[in-house]
Structures are given as structure tokens and as C-alpha cells.
Protein backbone atom coordinates (compact mmCIF):
# COMPACT_ATOMS: atom_id res chain seq x y z
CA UNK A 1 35.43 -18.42 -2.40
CA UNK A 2 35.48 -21.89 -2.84
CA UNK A 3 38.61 -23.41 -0.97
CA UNK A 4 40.62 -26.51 -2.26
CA UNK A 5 42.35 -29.47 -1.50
CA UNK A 6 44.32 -31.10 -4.10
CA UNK A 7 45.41 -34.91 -3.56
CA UNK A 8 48.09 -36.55 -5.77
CA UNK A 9 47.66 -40.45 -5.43
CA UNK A 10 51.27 -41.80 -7.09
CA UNK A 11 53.98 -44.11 -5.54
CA UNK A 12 56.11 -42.52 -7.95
CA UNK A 13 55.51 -38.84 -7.57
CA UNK A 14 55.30 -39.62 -3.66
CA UNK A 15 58.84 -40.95 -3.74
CA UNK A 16 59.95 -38.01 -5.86
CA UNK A 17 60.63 -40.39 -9.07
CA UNK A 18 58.22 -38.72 -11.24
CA UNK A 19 57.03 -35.35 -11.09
CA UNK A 20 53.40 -34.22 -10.45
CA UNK A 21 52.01 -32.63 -13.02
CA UNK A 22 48.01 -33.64 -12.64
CA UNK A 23 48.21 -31.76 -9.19
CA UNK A 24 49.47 -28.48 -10.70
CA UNK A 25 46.76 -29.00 -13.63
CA UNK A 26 43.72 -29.05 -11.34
CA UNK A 27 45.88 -25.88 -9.27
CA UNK A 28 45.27 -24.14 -12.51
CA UNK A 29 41.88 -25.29 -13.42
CA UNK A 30 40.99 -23.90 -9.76
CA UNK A 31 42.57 -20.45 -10.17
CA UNK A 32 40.69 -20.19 -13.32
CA UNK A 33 37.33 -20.44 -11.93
CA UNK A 34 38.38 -18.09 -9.12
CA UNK A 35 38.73 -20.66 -6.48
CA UNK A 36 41.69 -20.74 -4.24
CA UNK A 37 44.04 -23.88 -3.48
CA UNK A 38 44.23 -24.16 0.24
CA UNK A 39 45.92 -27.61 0.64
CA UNK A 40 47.63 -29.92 -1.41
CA UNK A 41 49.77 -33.24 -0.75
CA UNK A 42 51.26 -36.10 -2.81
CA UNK A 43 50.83 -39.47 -0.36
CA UNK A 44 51.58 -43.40 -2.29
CA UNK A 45 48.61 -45.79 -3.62
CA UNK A 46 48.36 -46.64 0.18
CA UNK A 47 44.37 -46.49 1.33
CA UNK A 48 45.66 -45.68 4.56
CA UNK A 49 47.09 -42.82 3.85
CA UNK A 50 44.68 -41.43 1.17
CA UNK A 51 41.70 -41.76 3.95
CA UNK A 52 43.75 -40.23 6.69
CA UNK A 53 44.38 -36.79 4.61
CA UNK A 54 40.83 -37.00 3.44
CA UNK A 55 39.45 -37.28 6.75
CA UNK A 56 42.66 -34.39 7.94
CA UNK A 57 41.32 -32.05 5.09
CA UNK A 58 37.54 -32.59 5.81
CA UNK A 59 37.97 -31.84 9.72
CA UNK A 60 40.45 -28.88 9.18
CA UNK A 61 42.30 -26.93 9.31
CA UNK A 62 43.31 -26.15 6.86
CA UNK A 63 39.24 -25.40 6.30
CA UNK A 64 38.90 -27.24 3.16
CA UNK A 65 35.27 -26.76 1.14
CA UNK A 66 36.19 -29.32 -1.87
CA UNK A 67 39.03 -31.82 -2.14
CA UNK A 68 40.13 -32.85 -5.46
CA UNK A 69 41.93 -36.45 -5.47
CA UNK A 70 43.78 -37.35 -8.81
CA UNK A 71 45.03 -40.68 -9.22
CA UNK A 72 44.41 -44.52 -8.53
CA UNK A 73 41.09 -44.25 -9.96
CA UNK A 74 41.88 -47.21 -12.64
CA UNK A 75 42.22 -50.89 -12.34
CA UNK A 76 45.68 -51.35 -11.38
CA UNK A 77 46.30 -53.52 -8.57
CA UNK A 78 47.74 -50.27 -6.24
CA UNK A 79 44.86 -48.03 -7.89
CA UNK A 80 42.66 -47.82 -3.89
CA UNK A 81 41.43 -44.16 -4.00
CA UNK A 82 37.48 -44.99 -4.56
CA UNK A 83 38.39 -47.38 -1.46
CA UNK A 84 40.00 -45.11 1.03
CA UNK A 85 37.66 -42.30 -0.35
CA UNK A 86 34.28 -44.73 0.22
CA UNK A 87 35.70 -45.42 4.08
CA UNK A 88 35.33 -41.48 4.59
CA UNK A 89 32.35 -40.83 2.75
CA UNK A 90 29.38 -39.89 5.04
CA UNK A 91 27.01 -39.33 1.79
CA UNK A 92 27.88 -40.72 -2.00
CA UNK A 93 27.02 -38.53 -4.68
CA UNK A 94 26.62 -41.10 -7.85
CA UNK A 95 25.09 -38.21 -10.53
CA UNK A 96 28.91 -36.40 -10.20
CA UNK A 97 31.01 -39.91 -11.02
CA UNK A 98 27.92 -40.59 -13.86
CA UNK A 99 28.66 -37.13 -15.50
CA UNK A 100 32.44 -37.54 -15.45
CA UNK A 101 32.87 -40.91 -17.21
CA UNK A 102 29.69 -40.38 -19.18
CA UNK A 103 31.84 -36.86 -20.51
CA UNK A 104 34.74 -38.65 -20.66
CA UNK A 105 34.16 -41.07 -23.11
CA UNK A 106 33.33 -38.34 -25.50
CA UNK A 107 37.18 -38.22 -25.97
CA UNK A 108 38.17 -41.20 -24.46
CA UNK A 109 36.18 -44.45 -24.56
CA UNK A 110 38.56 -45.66 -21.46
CA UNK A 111 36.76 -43.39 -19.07
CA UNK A 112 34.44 -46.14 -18.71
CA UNK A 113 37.08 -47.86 -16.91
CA UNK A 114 37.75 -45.05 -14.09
CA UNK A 115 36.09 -46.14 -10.42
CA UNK A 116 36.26 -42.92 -8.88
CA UNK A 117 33.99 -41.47 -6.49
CA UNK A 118 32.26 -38.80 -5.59
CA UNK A 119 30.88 -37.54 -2.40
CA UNK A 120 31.00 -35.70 1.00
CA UNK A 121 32.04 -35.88 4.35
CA UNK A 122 30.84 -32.79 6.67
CA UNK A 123 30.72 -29.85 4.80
CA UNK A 124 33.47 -31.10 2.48
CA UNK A 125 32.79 -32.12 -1.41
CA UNK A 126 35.32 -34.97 -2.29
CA UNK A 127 35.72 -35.86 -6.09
CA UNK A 128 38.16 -38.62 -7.48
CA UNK A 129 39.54 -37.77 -10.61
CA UNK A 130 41.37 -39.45 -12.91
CA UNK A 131 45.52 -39.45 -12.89
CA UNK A 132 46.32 -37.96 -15.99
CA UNK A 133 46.64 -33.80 -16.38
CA UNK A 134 43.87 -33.76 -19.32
CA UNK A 135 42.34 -36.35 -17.95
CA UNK A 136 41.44 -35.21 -14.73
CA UNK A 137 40.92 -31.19 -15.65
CA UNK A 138 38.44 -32.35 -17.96
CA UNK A 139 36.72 -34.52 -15.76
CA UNK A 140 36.60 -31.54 -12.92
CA UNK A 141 34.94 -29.21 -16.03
CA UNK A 142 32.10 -31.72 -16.15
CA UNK A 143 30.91 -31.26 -12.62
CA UNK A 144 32.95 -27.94 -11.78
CA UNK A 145 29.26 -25.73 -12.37
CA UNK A 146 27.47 -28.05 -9.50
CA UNK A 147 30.17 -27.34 -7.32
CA UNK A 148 28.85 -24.37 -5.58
CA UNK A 149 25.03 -25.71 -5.43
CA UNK A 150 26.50 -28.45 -3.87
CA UNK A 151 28.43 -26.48 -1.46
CA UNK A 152 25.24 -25.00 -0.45
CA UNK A 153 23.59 -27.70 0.10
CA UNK A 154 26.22 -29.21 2.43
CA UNK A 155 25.81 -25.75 4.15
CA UNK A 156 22.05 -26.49 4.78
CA UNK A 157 21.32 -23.87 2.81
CA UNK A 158 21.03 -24.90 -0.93
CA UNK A 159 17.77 -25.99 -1.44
């Protein structure tokens, strides 16, 4: 059972202006590949605290195997999460962010623009996703089947 984090990057969603509805769509996405959602938080576009409930959800508890961050992957001048997520990283994992925007602009040719990241700290898989509910779902899908090899590997035991 894989278990999931899911982090909502949004000043507006984190000051309850706007509700989250990328969060819930990766929830679902999750559940439908069996695994189960074990954390999730909204914080602001603040790399501060982004990196501090990365690093929180990669030491545990709650035992986290994957954390899934959706939002401030873009170009805005608040979008920080490949930032804050790069500070935590302990290994980068390139071939995941490649896939993603490299699917992406099969439907969108603005996927080019996303700066997410992927990689790992521990035993912990972290993938930035993009902010929007199809956006970020579909992204996930793209990389979702070299989630458990990864997890594996991460476990010393993959290869």
C-alpha cells in the first residue's frame, strides 16, 4: 500500500478564499489506484512553509511513502514549489518531470511552461504537479506506473 501525502500550494485556498479542488482530484486519482491518502495540507506560495511540510511528511509521522505537491509550479512571481521542493531534495529524479511535461503537451502545449520537480528525500518520492484538477491528475497518470519501482528502489530493494 502505497501511502500519500497531498500538498495544496495556493494563497487563496490557504486563506480559505477559494476552495481546493486539485487536492481532492489527486485524493481520487490515489484511491483509484488503490493507494491510500495518509496526509494532506493546504500551506500559501511561501517556500518556507512548502519545505517545512515536505521535510515534516518525509521524516514522519505520519509515515508518508509519496508526497504529491499541486500548485506553484508555473511562472508566477509567488509560484516557489520546485524551490522549496529542490532545498529538500536529497536525490532529483529528472526522467519523472521529462515524462510529465513531455505528456502534457499532448493536450496542452503550456505544459512546457511547468518547473516542477521531481525527486526524493529518504524513503519518500516527492512529485510537483501542476495546480489545476486535470492538470495535475493527468500529470500523476504519466509517472503513476513507476511509482512503485521507484518505491523499491528507495527501499534498497528495487533493482
Amino acid at each position: 500500500m502505497v501511502r500519500v501525502g497531498i500538498l495544496t500550494v495556493s494563497d487563496r485556498s490557504s486563506r480559505g478564499e477559494r476552495p481546493d479542488a486539485s487536492g481532492p482530484a489527486l485524493a481520487e486519482a490515489a484511491a483509484r489506484r488503490g493507494w491510500s491518502v495518509a496526509a494532506r495540507a493546504t500551506v500559501p506560495d511561501e517556500a518556507a512553509a512548502i519545505s517545512a511540510c515536505l521535510r515534516r511528511w518525509c521524516e514522519g509521522p505520519p509515515a508518508v511513502d509519496l508526497v504529491l505537491t499541486t500548485g506553484g509550479t508555473g511562472l508566477g512571481p509567488r509560484d516557489v514549489t520546485p524551490e522549496a521542493t529542490r532545498e529538500v531534495l536529497e536525490k532529483e529524479l529528472p526522467g519523472f518531470s521529462e515524462r510529465m511535461r513531455r505528456e502534457g503537451e499532448k493536450s496542452s502545449p503550456h505544459a512546457a511552461l511547468s518547473r516542477g520537480l521531481c525527486g526524493a528525500r529518504g524513503r519518500t518520492l516527492i512529485l510537483n504537479l501542476p495546480g489545476s484538477p486535470r492538470g495535475c491528475v493527468e500529470s500523476l497518470e504519466t509517472v503513476a506506473g513507476l511509482v512503485p519501482h521507484a518505491l523499491l528502489m528507495l527501499a534498497g530493494e528495487g533493482h
